[in-house]
N, C-alpha and C. Protein backbone atom coordinates (compact mmCIF):
# COMPACT_ATOMS: atom_id res chain seq x y z
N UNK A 1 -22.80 35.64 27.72
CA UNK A 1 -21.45 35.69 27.18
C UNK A 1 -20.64 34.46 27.62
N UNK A 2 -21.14 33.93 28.80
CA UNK A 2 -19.93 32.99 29.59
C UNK A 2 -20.41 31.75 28.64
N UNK A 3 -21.98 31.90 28.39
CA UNK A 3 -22.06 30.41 27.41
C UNK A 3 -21.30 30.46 26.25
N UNK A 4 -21.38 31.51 25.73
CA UNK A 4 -20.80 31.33 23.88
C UNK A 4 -19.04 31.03 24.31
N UNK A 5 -18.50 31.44 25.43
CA UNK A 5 -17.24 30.98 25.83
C UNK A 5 -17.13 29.98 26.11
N UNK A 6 -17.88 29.10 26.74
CA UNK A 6 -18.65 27.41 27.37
C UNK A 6 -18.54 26.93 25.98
N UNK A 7 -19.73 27.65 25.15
CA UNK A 7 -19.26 26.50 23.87
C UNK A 7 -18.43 26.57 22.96
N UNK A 8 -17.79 27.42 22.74
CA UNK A 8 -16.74 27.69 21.84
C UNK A 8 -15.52 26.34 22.28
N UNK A 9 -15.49 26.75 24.01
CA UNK A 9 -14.13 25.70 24.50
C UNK A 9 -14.76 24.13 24.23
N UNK A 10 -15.97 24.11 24.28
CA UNK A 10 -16.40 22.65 23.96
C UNK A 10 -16.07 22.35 22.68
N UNK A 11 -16.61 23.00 21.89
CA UNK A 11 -16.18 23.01 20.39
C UNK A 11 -15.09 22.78 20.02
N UNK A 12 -13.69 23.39 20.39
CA UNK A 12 -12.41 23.33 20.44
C UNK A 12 -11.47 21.69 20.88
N UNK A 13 -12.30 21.84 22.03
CA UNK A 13 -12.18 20.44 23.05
C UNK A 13 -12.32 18.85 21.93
N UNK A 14 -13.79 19.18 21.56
CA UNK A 14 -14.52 17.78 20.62
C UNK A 14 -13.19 17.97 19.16
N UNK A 15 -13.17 19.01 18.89
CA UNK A 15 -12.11 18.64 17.71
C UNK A 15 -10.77 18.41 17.70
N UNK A 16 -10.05 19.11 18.79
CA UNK A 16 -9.03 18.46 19.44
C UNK A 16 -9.14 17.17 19.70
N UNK A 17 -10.00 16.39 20.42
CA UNK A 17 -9.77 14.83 20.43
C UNK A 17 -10.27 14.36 19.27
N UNK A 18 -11.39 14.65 18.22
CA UNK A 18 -11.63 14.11 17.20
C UNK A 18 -10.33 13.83 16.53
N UNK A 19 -9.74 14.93 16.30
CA UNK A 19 -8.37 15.22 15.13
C UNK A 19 -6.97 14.28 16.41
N UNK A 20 -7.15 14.29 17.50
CA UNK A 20 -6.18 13.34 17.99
C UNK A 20 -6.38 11.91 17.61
N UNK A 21 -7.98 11.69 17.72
CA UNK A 21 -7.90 9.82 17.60
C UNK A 21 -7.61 9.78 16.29
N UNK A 22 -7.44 10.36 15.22
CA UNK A 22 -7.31 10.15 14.22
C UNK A 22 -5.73 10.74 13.45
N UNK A 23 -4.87 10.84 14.90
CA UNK A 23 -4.14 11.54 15.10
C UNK A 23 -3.10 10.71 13.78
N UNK A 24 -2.69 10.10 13.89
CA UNK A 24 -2.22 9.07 12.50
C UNK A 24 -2.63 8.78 11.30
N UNK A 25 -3.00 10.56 10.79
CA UNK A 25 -3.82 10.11 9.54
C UNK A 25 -3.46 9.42 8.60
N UNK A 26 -4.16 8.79 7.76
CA UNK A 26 -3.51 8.00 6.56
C UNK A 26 -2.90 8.90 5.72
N UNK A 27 -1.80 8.81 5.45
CA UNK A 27 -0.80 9.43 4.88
C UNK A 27 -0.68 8.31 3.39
N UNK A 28 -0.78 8.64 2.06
CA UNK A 28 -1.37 8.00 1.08
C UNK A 28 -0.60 9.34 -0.33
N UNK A 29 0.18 8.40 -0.91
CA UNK A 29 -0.02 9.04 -2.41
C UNK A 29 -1.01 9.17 -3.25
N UNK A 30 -0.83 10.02 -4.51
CA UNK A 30 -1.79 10.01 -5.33
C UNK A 30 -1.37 10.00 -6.65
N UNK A 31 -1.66 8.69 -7.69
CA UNK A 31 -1.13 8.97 -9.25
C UNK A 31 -2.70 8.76 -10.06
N UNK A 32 -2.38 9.65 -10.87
CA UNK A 32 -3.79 9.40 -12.14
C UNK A 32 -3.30 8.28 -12.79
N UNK A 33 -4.14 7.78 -13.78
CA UNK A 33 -3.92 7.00 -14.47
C UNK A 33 -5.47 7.12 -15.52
N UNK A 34 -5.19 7.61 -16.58
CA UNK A 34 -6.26 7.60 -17.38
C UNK A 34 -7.15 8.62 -16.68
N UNK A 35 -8.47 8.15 -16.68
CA UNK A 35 -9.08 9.34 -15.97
C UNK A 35 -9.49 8.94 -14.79
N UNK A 36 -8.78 8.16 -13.82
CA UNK A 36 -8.55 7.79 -12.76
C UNK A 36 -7.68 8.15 -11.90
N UNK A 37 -7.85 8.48 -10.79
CA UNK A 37 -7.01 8.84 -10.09
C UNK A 37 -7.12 7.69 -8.66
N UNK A 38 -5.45 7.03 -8.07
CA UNK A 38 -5.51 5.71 -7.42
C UNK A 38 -4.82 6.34 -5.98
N UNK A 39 -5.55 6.24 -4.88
CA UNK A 39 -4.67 6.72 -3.54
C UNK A 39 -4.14 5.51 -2.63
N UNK A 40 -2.95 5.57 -2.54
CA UNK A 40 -2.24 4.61 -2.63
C UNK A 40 -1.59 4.69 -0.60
N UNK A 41 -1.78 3.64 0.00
CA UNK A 41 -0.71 3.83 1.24
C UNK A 41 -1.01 2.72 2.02
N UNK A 42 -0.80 2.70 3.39
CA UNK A 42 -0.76 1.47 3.70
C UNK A 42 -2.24 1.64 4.74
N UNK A 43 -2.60 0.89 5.42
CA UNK A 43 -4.37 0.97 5.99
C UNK A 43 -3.62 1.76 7.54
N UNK A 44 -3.05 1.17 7.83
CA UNK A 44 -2.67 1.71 9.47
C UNK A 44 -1.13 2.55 9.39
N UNK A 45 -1.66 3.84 9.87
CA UNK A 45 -0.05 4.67 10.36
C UNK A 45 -0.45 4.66 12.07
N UNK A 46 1.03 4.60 12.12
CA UNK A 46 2.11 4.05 11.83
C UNK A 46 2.27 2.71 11.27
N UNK A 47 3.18 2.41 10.56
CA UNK A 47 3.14 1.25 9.79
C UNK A 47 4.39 0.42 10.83
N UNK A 48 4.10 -0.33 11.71
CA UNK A 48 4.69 -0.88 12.55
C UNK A 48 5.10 -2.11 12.57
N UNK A 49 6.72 -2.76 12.40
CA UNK A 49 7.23 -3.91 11.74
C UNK A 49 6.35 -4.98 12.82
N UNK A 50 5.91 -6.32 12.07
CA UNK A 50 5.41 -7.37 12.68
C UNK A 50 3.84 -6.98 13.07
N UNK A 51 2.95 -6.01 12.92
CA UNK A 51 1.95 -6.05 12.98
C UNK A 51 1.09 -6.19 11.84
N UNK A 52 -0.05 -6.75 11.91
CA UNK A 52 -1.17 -6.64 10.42
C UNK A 52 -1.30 -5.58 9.84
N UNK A 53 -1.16 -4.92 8.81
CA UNK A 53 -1.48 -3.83 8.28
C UNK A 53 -2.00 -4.47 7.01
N UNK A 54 -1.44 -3.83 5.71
CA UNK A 54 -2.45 -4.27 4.79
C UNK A 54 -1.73 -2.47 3.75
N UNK A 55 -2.44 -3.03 2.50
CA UNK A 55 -2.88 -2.15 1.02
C UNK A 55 -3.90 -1.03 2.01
N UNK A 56 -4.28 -0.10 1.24
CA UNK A 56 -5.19 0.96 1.26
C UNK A 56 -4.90 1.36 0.05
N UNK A 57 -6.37 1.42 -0.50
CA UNK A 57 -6.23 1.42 -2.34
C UNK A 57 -7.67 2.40 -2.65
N UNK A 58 -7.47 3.30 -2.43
CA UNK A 58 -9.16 4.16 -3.31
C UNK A 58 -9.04 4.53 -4.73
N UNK A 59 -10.07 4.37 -5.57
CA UNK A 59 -9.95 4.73 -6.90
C UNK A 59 -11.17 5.62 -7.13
N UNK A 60 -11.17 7.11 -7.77
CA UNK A 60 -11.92 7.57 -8.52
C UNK A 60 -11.79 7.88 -9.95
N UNK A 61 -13.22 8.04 -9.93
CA UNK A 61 -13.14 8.19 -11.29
C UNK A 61 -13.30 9.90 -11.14
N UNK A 62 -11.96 10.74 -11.94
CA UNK A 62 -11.72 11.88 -12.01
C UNK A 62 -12.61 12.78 -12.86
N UNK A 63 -13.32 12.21 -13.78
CA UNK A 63 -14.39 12.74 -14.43
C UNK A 63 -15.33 13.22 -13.79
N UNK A 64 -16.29 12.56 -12.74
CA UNK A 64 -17.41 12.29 -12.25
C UNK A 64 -16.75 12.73 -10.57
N UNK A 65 -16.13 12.29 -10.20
CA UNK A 65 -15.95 12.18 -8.89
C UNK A 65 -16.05 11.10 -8.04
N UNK A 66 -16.88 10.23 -8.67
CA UNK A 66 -17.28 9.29 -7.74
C UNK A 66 -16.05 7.83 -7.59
N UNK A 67 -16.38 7.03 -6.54
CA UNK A 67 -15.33 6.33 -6.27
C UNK A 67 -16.08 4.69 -7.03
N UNK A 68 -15.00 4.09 -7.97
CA UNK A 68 -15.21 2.97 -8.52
C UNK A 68 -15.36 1.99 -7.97
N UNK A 69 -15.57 1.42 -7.87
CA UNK A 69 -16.20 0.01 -6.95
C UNK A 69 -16.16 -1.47 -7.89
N UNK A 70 -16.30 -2.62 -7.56
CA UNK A 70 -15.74 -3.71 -8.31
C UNK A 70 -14.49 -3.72 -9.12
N UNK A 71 -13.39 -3.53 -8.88
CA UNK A 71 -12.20 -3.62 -8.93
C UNK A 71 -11.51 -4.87 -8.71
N UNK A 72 -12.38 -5.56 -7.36
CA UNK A 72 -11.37 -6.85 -6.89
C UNK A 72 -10.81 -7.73 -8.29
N UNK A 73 -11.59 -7.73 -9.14
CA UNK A 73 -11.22 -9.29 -10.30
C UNK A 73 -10.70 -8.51 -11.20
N UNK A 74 -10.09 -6.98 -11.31
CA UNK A 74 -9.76 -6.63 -12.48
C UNK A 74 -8.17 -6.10 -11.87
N UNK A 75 -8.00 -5.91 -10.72
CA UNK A 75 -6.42 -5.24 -10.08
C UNK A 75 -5.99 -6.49 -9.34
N UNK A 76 -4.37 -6.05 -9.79
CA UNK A 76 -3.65 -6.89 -8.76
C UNK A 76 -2.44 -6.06 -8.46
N UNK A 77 -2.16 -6.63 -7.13
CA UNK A 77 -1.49 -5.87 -6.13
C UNK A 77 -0.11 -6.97 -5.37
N UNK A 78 1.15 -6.12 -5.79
CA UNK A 78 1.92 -7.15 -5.06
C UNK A 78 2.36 -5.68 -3.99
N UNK A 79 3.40 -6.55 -3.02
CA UNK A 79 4.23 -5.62 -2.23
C UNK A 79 5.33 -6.17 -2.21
N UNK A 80 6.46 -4.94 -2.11
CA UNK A 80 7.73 -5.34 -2.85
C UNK A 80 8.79 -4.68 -1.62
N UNK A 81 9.88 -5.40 -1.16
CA UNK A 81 10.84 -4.68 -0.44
C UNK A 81 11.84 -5.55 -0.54
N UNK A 82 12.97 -4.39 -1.43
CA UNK A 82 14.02 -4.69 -1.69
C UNK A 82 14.23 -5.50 -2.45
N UNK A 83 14.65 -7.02 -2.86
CA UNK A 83 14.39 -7.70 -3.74
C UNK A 83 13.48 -8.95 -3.68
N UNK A 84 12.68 -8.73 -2.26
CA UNK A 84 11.09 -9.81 -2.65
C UNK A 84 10.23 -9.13 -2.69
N UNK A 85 9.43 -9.78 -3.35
CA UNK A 85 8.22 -9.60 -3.66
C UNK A 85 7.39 -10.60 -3.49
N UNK A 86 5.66 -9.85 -3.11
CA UNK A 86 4.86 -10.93 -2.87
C UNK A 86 2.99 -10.60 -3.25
N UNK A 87 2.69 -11.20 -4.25
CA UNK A 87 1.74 -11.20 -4.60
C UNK A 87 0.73 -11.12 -3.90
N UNK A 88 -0.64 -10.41 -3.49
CA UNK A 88 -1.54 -10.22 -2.46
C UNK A 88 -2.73 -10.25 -3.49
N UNK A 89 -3.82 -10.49 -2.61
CA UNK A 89 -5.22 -10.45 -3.71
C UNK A 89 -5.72 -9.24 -2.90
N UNK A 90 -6.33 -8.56 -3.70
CA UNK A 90 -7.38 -7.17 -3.54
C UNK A 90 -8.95 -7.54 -3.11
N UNK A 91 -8.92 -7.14 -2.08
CA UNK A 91 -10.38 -7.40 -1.74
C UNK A 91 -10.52 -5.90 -1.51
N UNK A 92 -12.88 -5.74 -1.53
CA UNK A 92 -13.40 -4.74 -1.21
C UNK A 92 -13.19 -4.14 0.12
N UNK A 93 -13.23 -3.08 0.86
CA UNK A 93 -13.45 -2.58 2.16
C UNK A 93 -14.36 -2.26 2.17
N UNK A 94 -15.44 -3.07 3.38
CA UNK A 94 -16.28 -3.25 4.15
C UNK A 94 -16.70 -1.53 4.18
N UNK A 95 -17.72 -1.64 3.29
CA UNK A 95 -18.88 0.19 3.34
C UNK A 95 -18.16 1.21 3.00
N UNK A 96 -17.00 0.83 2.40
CA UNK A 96 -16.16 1.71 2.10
C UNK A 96 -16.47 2.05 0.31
N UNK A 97 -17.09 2.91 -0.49
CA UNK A 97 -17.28 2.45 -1.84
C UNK A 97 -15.36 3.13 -2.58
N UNK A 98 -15.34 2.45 -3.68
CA UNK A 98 -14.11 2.34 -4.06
C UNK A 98 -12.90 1.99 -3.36
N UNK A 99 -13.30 1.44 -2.41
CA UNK A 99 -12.28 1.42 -1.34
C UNK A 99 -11.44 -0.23 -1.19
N UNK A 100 -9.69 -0.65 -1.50
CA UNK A 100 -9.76 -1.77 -1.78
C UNK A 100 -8.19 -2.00 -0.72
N UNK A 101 -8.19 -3.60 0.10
CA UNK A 101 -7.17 -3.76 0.41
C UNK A 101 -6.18 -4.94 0.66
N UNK A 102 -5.76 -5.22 0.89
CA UNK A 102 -4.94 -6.29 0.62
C UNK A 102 -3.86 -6.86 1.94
N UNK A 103 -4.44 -7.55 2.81
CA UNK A 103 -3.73 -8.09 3.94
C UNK A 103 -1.92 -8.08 4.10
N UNK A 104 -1.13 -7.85 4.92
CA UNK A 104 -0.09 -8.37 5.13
C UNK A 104 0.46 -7.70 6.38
N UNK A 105 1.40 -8.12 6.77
CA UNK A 105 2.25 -8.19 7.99
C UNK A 105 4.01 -7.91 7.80
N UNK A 106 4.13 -6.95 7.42
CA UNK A 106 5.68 -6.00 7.45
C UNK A 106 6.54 -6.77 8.57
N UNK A 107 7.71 -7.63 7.69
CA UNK A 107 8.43 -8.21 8.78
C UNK A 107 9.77 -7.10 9.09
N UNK A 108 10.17 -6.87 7.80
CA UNK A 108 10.82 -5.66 8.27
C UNK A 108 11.10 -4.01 8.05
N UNK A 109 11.68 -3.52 8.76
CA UNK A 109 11.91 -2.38 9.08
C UNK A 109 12.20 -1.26 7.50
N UNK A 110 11.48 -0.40 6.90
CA UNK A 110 12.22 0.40 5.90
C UNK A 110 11.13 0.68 4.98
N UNK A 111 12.11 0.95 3.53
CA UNK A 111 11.07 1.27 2.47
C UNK A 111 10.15 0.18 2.04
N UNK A 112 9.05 0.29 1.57
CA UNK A 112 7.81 -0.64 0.62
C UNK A 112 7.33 0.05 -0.12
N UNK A 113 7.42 -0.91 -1.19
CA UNK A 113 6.78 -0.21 -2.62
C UNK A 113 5.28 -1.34 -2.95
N UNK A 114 4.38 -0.56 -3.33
CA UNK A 114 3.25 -1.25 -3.77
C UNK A 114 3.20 -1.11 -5.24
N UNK A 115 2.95 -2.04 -5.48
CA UNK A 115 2.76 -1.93 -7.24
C UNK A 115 1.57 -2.92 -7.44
N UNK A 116 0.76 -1.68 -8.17
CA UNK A 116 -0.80 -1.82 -8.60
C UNK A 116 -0.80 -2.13 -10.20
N UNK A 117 -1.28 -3.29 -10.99
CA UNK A 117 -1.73 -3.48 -11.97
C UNK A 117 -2.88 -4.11 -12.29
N UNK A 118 -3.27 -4.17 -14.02
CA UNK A 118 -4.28 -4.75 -14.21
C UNK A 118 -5.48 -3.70 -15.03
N UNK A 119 -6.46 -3.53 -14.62
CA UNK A 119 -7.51 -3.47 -15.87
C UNK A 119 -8.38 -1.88 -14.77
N UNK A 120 -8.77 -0.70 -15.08
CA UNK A 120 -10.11 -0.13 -14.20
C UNK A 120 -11.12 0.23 -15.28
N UNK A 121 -12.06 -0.60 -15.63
CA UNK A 121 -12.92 -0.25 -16.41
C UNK A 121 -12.59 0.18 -18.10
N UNK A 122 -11.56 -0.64 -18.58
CA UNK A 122 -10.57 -0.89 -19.61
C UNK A 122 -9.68 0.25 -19.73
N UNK A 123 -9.13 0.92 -19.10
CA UNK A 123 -8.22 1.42 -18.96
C UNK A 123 -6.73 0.61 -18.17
N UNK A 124 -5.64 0.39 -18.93
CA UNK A 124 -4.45 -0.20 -18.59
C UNK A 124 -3.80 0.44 -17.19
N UNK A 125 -3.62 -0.32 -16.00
CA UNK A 125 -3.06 0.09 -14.85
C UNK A 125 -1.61 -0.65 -14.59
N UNK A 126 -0.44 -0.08 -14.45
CA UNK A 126 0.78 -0.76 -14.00
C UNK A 126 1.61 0.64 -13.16
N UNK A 127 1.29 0.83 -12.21
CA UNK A 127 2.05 1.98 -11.26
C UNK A 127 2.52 1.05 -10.16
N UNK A 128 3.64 2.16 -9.44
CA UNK A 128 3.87 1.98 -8.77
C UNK A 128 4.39 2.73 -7.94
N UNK A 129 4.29 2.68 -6.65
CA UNK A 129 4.42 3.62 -5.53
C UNK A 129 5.31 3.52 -4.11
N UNK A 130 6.11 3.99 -3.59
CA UNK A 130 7.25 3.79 -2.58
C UNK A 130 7.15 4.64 -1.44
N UNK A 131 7.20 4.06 -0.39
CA UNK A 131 6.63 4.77 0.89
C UNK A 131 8.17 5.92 0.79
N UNK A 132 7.50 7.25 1.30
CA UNK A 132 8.18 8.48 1.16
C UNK A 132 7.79 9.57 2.16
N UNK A 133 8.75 10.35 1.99
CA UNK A 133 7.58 11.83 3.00
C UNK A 133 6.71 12.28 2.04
N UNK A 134 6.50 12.01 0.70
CA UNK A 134 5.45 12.62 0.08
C UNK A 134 4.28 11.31 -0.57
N UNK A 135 4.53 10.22 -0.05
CA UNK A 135 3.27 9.29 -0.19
C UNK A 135 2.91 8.74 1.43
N UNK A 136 3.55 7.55 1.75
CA UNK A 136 3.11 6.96 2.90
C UNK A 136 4.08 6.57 3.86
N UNK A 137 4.02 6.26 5.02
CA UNK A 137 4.94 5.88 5.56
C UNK A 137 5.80 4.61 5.73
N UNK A 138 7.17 4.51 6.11
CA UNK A 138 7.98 3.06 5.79
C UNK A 138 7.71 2.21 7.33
N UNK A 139 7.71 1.16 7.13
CA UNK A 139 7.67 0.35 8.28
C UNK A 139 9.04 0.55 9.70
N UNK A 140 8.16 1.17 11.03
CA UNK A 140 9.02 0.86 11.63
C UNK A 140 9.31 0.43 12.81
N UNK A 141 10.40 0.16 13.13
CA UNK A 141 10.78 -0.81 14.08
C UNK A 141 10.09 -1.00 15.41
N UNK A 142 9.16 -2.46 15.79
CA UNK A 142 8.24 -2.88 16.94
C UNK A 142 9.02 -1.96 18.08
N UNK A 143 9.89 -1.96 17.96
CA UNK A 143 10.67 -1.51 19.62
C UNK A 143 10.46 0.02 19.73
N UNK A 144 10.26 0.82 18.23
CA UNK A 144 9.73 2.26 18.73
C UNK A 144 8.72 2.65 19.75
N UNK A 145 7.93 1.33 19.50
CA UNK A 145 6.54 1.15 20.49
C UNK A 145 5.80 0.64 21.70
N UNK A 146 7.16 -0.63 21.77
CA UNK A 146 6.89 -1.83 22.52
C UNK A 146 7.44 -1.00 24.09
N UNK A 147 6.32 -1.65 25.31
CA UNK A 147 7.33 -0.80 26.17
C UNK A 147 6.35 -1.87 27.57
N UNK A 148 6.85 -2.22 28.68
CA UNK A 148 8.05 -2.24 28.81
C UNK A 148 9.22 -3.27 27.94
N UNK A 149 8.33 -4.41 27.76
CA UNK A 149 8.76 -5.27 26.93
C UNK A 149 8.04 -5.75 26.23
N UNK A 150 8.56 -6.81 24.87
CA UNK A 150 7.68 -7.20 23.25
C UNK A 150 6.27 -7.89 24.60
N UNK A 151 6.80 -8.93 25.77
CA UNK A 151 6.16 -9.78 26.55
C UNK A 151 4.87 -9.68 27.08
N UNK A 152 5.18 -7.67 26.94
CA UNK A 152 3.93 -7.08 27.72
C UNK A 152 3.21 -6.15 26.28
N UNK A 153 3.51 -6.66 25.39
CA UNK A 153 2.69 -5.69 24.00
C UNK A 153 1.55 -6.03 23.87
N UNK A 154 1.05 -6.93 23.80
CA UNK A 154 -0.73 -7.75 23.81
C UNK A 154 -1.37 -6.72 25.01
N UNK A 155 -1.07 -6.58 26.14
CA UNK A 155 -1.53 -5.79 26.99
C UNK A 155 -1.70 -4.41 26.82
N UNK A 156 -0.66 -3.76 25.90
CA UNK A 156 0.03 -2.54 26.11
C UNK A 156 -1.48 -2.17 24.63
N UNK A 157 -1.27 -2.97 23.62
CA UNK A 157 -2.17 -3.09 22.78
C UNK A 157 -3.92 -2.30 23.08
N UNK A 158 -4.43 -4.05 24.10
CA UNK A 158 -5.13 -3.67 24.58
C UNK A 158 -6.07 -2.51 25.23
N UNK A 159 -4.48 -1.71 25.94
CA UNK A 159 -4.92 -0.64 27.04
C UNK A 159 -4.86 0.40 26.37
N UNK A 160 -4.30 0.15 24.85
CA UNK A 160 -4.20 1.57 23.91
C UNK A 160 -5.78 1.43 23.26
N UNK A 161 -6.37 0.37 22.84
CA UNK A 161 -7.60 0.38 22.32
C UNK A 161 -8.64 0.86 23.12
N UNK A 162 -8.46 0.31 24.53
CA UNK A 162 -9.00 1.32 25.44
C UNK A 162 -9.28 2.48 25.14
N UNK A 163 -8.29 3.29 25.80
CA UNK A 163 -8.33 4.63 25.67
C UNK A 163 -8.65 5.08 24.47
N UNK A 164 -8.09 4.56 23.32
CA UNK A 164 -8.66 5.32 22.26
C UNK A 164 -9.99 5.41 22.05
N UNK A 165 -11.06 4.75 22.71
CA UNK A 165 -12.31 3.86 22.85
C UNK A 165 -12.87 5.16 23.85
N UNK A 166 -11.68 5.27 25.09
CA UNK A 166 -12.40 6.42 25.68
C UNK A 166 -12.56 7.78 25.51
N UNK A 167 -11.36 8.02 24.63
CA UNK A 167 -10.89 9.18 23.85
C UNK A 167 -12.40 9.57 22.95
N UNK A 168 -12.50 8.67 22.00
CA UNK A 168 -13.63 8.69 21.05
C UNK A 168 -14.69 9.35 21.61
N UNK A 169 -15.39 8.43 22.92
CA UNK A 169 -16.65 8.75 23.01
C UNK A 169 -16.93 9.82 23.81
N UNK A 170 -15.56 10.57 24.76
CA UNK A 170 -15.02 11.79 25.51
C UNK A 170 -15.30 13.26 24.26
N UNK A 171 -14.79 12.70 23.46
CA UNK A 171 -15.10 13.92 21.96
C UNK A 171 -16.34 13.74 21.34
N UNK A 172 -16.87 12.66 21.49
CA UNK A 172 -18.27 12.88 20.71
C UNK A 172 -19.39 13.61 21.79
N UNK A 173 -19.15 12.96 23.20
CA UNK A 173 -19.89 13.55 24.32
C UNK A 173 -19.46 15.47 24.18
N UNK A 174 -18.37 15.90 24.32
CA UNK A 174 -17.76 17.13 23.85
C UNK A 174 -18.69 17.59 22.53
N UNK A 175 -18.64 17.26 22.08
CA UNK A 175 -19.32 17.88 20.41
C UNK A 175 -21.29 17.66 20.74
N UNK A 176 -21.67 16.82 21.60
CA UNK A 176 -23.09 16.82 21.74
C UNK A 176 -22.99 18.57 22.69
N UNK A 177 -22.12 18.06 23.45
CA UNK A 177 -21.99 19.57 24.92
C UNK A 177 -22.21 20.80 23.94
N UNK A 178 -21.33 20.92 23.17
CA UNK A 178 -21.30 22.23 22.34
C UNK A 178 -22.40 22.39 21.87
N UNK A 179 -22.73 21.41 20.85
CA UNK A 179 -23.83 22.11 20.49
C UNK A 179 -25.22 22.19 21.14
N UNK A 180 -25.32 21.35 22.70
CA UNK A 180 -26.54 21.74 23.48
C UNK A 180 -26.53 23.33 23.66
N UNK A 181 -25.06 23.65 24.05
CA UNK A 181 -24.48 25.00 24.59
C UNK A 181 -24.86 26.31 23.55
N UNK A 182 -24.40 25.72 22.22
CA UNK A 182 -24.74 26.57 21.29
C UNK A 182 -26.47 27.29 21.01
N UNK A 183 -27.17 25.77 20.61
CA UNK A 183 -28.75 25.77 20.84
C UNK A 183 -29.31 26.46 22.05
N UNK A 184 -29.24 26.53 22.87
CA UNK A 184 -29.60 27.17 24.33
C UNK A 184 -29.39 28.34 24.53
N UNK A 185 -28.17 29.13 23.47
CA UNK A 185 -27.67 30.44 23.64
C UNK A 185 -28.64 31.08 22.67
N UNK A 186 -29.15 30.07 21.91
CA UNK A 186 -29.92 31.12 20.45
C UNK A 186 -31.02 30.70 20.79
N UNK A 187 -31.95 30.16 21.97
CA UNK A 187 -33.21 30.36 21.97
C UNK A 187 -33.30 31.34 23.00
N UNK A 188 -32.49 31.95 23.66
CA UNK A 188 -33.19 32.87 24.47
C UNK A 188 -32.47 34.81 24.57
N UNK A 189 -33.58 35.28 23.62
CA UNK A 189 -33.19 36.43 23.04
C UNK A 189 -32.24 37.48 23.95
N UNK A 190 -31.29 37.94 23.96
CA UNK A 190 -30.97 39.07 24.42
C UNK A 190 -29.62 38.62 24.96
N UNK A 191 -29.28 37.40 24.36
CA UNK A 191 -27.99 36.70 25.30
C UNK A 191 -27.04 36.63 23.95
């Protein structure tokens, strides 16, 4: 009995940190378009002013299910806040299938709208999408994060990749535990 309690808390444990490192899920709209459907948001939440972030762009095809792929030469992608705008090119993500994004660096603080046009397999694309509580999140301000100072953020950076690094492999070690725990309880009858 004390094992199936052993692994249950392991079990609990590995998904608790799984679902923490990933604790910032991508938070992403969704519009059809033809028989496509385009998930729209930015690559990194929090979307944090002055850091690299970037497009996050998946496309399926709603028919089939499956996610479209070669897109780069047929979509284009600007990002828009307030009254500039700035043209970005769409590249593939790396093993990602349908998966497309587009570099940039949020100088400031607030709403962004992405606006997707162009061609998916001759179907006409011109949407557009505005960070919201019901699509993605708005860029915000370095100082929510920065601590003690901007001077010491490269470090602070660092020591967060860390941990998240240790976090990771703390929950995957957790999720091997469980299920040794689990396996071990069901080979030996009467337990």
């Amino acid at each position: 009995m004390k094992k199936h309690i052993l692994a249950i808390f392991a079990i609990c444990l590995a998904v608790v940190l799984l679902v923490s490192l990933h604790g910032y899920a991508s938070a992403h709209g969704h519009i059809e378009v033809g028989d496509y459907e385009l998930e729209i948001g930015f690559h990194n939440e929090p979307v944090i002013q002055g850091q690299v972030n970037g497009l996050d762009l998946f496309v399926t095809d709603t028919r089939t299910g499956d996610m479209v792929n070669g897109l780069e030469d047929t979509l284009k992608a600007e990002i828009i806040f307030g009254s500039s705008k700035k043209a970005v090119a769409i590249e593939p993500q790396e093993d990602l299938d349908g998966a497309y994004t587009a570099m940039v660096i949020p100088t400031q603080t607030g709403d962004y709208t992405w606006h997707i046009f162009g061609d998916i397999q001759g179907t006409p694309v011109d949407v557009s999408m505005t960070s919201s509580p019901t699509t993605f999140g708005s860029v915000e301000p370095a100082s929510d994060y920065t601590f003690p100072s901007a001077s010491n953020s490269a470090s602070g950076g660092i020591l967060g990749s860390v941990l998240g690094g240790i976090g990771l492999v703390l929950g995957v070690l957790a999720l091997i535990v469980a299920i040794i725990a689990l396996q071990s309880t069901r080979r030996r009858p009467g337990v």
